[in-house]
Structure formats: structure tokens, C-alpha cells
N, C-alpha and C. Protein backbone atom coordinates (compact mmCIF):
# COMPACT_ATOMS: atom_id res chain seq x y z
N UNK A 1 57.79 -34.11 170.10
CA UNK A 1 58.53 -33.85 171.33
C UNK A 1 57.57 -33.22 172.34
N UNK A 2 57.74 -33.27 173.44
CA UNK A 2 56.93 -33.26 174.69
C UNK A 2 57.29 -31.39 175.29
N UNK A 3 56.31 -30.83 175.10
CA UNK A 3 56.49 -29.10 175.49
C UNK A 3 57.30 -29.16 176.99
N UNK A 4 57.23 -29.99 178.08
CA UNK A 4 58.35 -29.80 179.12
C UNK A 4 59.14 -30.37 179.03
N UNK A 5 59.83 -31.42 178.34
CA UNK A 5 60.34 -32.02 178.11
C UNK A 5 61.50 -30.75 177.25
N UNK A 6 61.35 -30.29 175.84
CA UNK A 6 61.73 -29.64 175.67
C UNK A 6 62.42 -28.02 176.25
N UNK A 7 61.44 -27.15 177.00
CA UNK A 7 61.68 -26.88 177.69
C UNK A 7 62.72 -26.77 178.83
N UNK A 8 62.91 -28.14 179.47
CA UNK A 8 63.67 -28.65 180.27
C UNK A 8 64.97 -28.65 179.68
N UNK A 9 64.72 -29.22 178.63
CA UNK A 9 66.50 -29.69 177.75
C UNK A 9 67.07 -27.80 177.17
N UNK A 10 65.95 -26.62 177.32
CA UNK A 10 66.58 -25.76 176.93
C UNK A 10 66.80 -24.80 178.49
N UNK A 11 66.18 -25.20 179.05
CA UNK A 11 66.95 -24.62 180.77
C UNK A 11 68.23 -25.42 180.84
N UNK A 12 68.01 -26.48 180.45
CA UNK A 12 69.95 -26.91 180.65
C UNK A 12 70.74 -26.44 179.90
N UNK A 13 70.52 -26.28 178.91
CA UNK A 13 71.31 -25.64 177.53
C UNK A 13 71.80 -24.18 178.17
N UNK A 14 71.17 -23.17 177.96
CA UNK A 14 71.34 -22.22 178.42
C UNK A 14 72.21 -21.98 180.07
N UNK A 15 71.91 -23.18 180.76
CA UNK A 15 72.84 -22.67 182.06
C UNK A 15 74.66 -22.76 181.67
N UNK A 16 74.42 -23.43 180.68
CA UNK A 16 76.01 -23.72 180.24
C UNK A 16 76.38 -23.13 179.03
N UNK A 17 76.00 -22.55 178.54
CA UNK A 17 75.93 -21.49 177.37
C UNK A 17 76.96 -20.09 177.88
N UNK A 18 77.57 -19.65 176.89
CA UNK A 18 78.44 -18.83 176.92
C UNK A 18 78.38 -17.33 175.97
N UNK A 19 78.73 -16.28 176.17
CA UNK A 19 78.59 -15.74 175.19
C UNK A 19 78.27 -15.58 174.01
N UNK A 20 79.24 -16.67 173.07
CA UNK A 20 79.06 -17.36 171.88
C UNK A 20 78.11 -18.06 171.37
N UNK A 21 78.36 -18.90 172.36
CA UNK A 21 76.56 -20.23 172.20
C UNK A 21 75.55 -19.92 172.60
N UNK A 22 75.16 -18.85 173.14
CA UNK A 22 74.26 -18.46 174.30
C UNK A 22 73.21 -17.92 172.33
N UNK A 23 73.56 -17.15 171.65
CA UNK A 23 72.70 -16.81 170.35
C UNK A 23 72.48 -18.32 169.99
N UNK A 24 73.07 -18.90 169.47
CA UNK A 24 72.98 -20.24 168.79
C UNK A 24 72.00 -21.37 169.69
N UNK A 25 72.28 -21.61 170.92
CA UNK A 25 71.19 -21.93 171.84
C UNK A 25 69.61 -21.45 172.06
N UNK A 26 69.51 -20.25 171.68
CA UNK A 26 68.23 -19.64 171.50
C UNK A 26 67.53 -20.14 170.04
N UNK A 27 68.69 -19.87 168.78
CA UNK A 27 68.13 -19.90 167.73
C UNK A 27 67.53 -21.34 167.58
N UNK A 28 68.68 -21.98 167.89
CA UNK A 28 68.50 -23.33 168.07
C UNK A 28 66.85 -23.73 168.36
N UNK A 29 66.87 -23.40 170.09
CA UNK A 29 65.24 -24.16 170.30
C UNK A 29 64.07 -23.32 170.13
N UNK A 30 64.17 -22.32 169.54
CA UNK A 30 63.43 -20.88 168.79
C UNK A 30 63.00 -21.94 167.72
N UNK A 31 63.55 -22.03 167.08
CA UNK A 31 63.59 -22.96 165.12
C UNK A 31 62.80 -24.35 165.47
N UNK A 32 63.57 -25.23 167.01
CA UNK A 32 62.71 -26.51 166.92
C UNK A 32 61.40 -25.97 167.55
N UNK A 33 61.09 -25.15 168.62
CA UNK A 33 59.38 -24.80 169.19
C UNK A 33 58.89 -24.39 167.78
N UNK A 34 59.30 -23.73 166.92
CA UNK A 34 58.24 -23.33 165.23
C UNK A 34 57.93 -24.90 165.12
N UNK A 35 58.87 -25.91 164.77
CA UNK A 35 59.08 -26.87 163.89
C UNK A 35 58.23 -28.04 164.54
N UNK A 36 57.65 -27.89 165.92
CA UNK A 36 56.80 -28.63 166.83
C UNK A 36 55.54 -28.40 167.07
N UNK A 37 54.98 -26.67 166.96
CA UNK A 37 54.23 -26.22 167.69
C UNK A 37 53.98 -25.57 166.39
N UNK A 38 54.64 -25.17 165.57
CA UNK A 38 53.81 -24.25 164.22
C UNK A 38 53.80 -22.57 164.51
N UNK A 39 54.16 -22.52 165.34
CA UNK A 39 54.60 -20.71 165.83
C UNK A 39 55.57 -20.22 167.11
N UNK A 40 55.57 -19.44 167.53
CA UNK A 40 56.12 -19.14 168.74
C UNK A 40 55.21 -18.68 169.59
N UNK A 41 53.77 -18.54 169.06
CA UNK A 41 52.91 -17.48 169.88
C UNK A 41 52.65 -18.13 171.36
N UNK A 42 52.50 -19.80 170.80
CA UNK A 42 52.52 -20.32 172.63
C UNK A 42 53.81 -20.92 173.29
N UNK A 43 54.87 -19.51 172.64
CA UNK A 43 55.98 -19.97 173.95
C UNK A 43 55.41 -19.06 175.56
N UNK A 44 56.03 -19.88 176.19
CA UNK A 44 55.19 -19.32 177.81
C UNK A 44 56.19 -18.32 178.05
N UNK A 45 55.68 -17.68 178.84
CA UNK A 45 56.46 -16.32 179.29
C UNK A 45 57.97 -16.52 180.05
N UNK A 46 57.81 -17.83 180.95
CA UNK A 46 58.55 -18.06 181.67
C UNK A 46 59.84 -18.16 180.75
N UNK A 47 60.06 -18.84 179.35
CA UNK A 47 61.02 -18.44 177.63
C UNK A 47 61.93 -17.04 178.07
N UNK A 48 60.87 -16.54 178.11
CA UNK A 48 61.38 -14.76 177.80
C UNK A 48 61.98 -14.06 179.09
N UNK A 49 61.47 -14.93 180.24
CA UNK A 49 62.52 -14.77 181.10
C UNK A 49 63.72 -14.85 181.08
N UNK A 50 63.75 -16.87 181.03
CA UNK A 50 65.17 -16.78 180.92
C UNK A 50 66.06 -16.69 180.09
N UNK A 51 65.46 -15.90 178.64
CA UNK A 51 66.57 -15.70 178.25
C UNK A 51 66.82 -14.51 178.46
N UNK A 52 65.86 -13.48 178.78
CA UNK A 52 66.34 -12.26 179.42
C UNK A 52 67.59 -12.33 180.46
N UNK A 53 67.17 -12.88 181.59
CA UNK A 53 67.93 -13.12 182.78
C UNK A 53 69.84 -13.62 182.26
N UNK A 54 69.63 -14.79 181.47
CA UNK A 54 70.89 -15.37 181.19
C UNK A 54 71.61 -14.23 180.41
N UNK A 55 71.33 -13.24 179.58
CA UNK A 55 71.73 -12.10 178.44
C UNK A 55 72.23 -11.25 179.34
N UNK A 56 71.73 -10.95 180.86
CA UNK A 56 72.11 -9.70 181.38
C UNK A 56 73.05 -10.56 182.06
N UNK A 57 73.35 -12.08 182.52
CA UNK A 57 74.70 -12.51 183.10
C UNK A 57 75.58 -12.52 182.27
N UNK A 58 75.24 -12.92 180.96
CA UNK A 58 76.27 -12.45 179.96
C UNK A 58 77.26 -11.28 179.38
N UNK A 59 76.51 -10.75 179.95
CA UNK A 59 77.05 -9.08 179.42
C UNK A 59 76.35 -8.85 178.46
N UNK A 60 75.65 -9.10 177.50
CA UNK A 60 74.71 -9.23 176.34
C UNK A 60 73.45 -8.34 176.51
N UNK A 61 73.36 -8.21 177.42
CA UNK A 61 71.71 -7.20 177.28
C UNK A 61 71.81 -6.15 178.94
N UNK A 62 71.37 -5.33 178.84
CA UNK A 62 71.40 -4.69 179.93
C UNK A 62 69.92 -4.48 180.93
N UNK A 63 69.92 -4.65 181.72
CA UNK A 63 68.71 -4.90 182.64
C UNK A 63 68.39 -3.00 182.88
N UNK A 64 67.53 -2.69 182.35
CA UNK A 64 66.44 -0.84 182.51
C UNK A 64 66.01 -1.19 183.69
């Protein structure tokens, strides 16, 4: 699978993600980037954004 390609399909995921799915959506393309790439170490930062960002629209994480 293609690193923007993927990517891409998990910025869509997440805009429609809910409380509930919003964990399962992470674990989800967390498990396939190992299963492609062999680690997480080269997920790009821009990752950790949004799932930061989407957690604090959730109610799920609180923005310090």
C-alpha cells in the first residue's frame, strides 16, 4: 500500500469517526502502518496531530 495513499484513507476515516470508532479507527491504521512499514517510528508527525486534534473534538482528550 502506498504511504499517502494510506494516509489519505485515514484522514477520511477519522473525519467521520465518533466517539466509539474514533479508538478502533486509530487502532485500526496504527496495526496496518506496523503491518506495511515494520514499525511506527516513520509515522510523520502530521499522524499525531490529527489524532490529537480529532480527541479534543471528541471530548476524549483535553487540549493543556
Amino acid at each position: 500500500m502506498n504511504r499517502d495513499s494510506l494516509i489519505n484513507s485515514f484522514k477520511n476515516e477519522v473525519k467521520t469517526s465518533n466517539q466509539m470508532t474514533f479508538p478502533i479507527c486509530v487502532d485500526s491504521f496504527t496495526n496496518l502502518w506496523q503491518y506495511e512499514f515494520g514499525s511506527l517510528d516513520g509515522l510523520p508527525a502530521e499522524i499525531d496531530d490529527i489524532i490529537a486534534h480529532r480527541a479534543v473534538e471528541l471530548g476524549l482528550m483535553e487540549m493543556d
